[in-house]
PDB file of N, CA and C in Angstrom:
ATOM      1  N   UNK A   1      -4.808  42.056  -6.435  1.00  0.00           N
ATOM      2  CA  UNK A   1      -4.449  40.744  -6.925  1.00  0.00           C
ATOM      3  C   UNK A   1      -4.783  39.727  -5.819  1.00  0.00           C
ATOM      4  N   UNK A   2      -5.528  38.902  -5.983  1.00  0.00           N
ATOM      5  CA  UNK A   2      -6.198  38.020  -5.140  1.00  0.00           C
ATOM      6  C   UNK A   2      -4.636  36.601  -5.174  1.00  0.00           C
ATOM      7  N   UNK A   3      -4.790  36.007  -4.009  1.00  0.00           N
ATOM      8  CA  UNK A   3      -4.044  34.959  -3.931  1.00  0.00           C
ATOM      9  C   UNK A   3      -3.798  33.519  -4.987  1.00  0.00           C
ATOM     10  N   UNK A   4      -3.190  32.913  -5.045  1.00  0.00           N
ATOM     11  CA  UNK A   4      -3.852  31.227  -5.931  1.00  0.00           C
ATOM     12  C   UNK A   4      -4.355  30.754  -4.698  1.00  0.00           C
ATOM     13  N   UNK A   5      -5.808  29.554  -5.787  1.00  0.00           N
ATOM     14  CA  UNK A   5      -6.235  29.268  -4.438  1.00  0.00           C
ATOM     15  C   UNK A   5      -5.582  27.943  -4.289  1.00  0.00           C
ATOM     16  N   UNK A   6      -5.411  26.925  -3.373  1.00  0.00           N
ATOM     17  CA  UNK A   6      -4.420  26.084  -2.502  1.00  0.00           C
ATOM     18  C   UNK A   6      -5.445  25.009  -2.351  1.00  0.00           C
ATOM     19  N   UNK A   7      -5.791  24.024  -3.161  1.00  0.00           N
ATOM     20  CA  UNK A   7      -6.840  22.579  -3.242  1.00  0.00           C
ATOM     21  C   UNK A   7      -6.775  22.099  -2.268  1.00  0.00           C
ATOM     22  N   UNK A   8      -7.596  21.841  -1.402  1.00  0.00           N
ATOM     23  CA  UNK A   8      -7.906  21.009   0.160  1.00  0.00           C
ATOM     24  C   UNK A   8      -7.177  19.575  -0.253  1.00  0.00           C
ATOM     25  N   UNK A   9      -6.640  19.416   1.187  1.00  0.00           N
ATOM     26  CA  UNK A   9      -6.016  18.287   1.106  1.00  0.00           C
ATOM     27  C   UNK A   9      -6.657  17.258   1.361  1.00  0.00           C
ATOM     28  N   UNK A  10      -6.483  16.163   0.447  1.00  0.00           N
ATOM     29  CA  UNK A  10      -7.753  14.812   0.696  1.00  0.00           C
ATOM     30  C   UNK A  10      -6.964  14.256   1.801  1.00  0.00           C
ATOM     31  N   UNK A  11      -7.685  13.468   2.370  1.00  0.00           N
ATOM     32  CA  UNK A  11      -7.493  12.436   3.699  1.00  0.00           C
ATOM     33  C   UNK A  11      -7.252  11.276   3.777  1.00  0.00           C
ATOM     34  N   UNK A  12      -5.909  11.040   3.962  1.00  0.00           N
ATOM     35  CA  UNK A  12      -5.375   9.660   3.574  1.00  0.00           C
ATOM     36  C   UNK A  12      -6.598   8.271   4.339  1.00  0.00           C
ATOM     37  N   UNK A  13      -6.548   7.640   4.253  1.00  0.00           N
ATOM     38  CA  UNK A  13      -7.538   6.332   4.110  1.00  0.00           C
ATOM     39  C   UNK A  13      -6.683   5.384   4.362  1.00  0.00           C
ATOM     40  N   UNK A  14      -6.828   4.310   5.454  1.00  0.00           N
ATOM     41  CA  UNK A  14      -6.300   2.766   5.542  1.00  0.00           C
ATOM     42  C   UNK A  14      -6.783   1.768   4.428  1.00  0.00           C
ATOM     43  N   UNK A  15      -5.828   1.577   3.725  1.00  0.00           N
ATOM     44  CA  UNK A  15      -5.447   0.381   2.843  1.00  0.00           C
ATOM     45  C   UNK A  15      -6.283  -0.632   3.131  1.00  0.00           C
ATOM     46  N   UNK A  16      -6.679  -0.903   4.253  1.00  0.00           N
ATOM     47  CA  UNK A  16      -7.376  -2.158   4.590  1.00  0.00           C
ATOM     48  C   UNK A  16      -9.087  -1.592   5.177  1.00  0.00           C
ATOM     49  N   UNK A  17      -9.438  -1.019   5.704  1.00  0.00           N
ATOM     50  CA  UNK A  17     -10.923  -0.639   5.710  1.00  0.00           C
ATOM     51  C   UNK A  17     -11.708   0.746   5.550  1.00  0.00           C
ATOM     52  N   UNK A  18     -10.531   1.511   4.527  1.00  0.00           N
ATOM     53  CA  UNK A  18     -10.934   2.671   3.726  1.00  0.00           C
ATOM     54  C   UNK A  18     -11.258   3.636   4.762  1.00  0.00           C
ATOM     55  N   UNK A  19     -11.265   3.650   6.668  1.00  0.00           N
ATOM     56  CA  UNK A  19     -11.519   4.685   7.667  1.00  0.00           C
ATOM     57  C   UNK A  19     -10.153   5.607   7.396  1.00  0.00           C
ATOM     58  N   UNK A  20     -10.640   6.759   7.924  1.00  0.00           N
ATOM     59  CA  UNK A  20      -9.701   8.042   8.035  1.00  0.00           C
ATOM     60  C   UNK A  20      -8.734   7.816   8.495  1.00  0.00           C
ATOM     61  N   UNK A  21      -7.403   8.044   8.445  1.00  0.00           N
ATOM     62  CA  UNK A  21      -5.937   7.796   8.970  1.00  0.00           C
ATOM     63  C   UNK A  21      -6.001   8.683  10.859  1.00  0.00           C
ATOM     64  N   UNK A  22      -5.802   8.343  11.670  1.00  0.00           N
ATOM     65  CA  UNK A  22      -5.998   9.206  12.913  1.00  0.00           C
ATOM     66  C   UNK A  22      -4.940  10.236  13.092  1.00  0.00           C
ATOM     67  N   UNK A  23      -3.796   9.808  12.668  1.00  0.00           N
ATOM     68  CA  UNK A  23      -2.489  10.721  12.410  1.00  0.00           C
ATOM     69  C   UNK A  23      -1.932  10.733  10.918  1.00  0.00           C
ATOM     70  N   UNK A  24      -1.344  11.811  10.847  1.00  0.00           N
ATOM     71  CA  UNK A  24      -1.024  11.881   9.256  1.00  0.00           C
ATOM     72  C   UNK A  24       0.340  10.851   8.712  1.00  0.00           C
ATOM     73  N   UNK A  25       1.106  10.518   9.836  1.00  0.00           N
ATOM     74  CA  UNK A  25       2.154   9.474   9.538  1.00  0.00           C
ATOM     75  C   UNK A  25       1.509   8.214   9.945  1.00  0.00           C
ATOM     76  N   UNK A  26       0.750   7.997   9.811  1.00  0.00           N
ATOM     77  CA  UNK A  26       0.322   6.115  10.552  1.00  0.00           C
ATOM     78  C   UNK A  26      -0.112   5.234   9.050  1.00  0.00           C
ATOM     79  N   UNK A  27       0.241   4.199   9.290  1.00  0.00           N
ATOM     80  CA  UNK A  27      -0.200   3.743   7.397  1.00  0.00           C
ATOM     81  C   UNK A  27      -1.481   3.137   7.862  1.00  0.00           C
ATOM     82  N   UNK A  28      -2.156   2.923   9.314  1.00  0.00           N
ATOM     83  CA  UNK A  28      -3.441   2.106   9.442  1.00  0.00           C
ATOM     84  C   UNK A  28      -4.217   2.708  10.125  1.00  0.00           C
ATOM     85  N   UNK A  29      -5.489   2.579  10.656  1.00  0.00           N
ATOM     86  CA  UNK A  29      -6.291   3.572  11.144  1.00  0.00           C
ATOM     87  C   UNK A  29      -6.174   2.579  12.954  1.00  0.00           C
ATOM     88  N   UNK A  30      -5.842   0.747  12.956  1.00  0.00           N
ATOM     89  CA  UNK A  30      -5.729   0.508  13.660  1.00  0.00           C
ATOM     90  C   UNK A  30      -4.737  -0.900  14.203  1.00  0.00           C
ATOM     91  N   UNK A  31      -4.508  -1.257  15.001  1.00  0.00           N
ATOM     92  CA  UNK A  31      -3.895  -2.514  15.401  1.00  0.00           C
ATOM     93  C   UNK A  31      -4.626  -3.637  14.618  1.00  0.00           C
ATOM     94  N   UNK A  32      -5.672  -3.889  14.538  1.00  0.00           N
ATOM     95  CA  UNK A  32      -6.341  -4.671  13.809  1.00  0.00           C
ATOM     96  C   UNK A  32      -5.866  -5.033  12.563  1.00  0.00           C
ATOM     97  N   UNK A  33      -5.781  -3.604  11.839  1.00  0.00           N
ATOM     98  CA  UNK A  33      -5.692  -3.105  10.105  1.00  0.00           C
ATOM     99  C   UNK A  33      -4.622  -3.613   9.938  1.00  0.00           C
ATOM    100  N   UNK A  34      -3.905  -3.313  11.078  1.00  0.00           N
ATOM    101  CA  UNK A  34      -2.075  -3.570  10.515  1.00  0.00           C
ATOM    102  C   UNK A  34      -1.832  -4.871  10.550  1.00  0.00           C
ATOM    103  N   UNK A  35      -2.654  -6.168  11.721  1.00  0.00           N
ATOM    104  CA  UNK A  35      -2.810  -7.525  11.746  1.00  0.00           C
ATOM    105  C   UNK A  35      -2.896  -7.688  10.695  1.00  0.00           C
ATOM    106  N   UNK A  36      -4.023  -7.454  10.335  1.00  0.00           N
ATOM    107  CA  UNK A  36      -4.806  -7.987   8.952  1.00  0.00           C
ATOM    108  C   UNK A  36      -3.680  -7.763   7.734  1.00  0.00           C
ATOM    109  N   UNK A  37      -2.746  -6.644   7.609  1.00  0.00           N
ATOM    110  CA  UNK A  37      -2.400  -6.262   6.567  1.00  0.00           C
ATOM    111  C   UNK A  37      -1.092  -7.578   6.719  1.00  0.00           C
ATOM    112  N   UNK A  38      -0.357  -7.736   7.681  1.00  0.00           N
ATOM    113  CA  UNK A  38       1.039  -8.481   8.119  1.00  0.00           C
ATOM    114  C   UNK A  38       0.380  -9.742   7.827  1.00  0.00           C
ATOM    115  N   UNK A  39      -0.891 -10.241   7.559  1.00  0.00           N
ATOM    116  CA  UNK A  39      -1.373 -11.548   7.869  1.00  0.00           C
ATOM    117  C   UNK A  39      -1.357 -11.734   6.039  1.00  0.00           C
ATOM    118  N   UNK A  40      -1.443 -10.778   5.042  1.00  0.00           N
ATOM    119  CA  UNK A  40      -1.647 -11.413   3.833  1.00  0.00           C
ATOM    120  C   UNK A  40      -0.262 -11.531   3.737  1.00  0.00           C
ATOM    121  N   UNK A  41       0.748 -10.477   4.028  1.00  0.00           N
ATOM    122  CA  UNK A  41       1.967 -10.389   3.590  1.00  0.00           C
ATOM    123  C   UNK A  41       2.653 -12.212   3.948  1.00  0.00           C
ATOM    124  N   UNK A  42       2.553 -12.660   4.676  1.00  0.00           N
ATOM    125  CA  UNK A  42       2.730 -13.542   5.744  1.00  0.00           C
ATOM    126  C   UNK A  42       2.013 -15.086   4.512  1.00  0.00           C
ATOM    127  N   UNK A  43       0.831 -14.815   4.298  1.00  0.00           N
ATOM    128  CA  UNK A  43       0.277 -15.982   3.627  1.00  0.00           C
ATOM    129  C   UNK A  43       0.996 -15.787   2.077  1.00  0.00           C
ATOM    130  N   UNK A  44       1.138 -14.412   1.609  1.00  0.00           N
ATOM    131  CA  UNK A  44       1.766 -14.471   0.348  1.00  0.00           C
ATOM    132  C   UNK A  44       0.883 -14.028  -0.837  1.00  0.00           C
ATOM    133  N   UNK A  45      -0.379 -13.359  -0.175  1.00  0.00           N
ATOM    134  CA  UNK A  45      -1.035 -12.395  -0.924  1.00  0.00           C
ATOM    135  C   UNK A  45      -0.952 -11.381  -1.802  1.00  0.00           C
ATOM    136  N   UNK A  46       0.236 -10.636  -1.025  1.00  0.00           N
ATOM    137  CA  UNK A  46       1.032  -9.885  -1.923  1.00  0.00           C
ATOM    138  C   UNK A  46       2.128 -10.347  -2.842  1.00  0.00           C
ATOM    139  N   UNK A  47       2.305  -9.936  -3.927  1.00  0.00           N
ATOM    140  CA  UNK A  47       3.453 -10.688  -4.285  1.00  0.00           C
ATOM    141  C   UNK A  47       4.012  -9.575  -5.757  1.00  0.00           C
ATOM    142  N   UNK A  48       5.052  -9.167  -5.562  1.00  0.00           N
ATOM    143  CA  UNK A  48       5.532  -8.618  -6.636  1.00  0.00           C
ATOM    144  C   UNK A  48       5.752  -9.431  -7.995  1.00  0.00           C
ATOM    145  N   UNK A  49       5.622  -9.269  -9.309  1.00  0.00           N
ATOM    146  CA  UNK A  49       5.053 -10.573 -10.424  1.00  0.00           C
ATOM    147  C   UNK A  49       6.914 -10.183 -10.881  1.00  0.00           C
ATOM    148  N   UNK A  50       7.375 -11.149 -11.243  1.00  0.00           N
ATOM    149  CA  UNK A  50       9.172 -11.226 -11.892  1.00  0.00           C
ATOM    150  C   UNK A  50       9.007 -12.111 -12.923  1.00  0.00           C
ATOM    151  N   UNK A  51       9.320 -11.500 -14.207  1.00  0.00           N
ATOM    152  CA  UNK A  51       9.615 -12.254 -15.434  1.00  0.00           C
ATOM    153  C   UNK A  51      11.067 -12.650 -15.005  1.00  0.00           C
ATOM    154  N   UNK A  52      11.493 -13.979 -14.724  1.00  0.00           N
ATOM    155  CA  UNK A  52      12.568 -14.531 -15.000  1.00  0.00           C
ATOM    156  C   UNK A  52      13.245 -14.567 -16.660  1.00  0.00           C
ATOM    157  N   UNK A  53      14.248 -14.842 -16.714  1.00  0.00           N
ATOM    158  CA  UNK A  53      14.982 -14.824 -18.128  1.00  0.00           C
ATOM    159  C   UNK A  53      15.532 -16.293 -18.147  1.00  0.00           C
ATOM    160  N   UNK A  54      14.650 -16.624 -19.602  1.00  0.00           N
ATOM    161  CA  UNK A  54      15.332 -18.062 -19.677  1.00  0.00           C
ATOM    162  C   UNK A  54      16.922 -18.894 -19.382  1.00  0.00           C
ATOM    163  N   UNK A  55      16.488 -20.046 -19.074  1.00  0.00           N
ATOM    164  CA  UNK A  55      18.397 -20.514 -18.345  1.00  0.00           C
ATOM    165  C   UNK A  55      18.990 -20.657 -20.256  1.00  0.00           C
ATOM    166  N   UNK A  56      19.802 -20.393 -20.476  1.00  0.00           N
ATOM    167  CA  UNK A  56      20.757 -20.464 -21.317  1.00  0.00           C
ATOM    168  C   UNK A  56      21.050 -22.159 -21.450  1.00  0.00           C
ATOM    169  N   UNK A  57      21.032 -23.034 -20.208  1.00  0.00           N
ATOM    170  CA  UNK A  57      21.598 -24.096 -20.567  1.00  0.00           C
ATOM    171  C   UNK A  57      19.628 -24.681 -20.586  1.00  0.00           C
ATOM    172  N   UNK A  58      19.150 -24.626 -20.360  1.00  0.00           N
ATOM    173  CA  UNK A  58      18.157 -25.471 -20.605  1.00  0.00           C
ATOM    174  C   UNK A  58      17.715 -25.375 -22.108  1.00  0.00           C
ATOM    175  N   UNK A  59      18.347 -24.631 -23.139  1.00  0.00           N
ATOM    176  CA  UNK A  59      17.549 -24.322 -24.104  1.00  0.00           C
ATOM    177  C   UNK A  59      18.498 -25.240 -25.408  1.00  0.00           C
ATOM    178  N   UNK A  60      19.353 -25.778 -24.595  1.00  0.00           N
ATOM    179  CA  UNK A  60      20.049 -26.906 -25.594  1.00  0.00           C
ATOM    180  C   UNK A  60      19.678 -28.537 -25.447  1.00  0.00           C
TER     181      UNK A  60
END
């Protein structure tokens, strides 16, 4: 009875210029990446989208 076989693990990738991660816990490949990434957060690039719920009193 032969083993299961065990799918190679893909290689996580920086969010910001798609290079190989250098350690397996780092979210950037560099100081740069992580600038760059703090710099949209910062301008407001990112942005989670929120349906507000109409005001109750504005609708009279």
């Amino acid at each position: 009875m032969t083993p299961p076989q065990v799918p190679p693990r893909r290689t996580r990738r920086c969010p910001i210029c798609s290079r190989p991660l250098p350690t397996p816990g780092s979210r950037f490949c560099s100081d740069r990446c992580a600038s760059v990434d703090l710099g949209r957060w910062l301008r407001g690039d990112y942005a989670i989208p929120v349906r507000e719920d109409p005001d109750p009193e504005d609708e009279s």
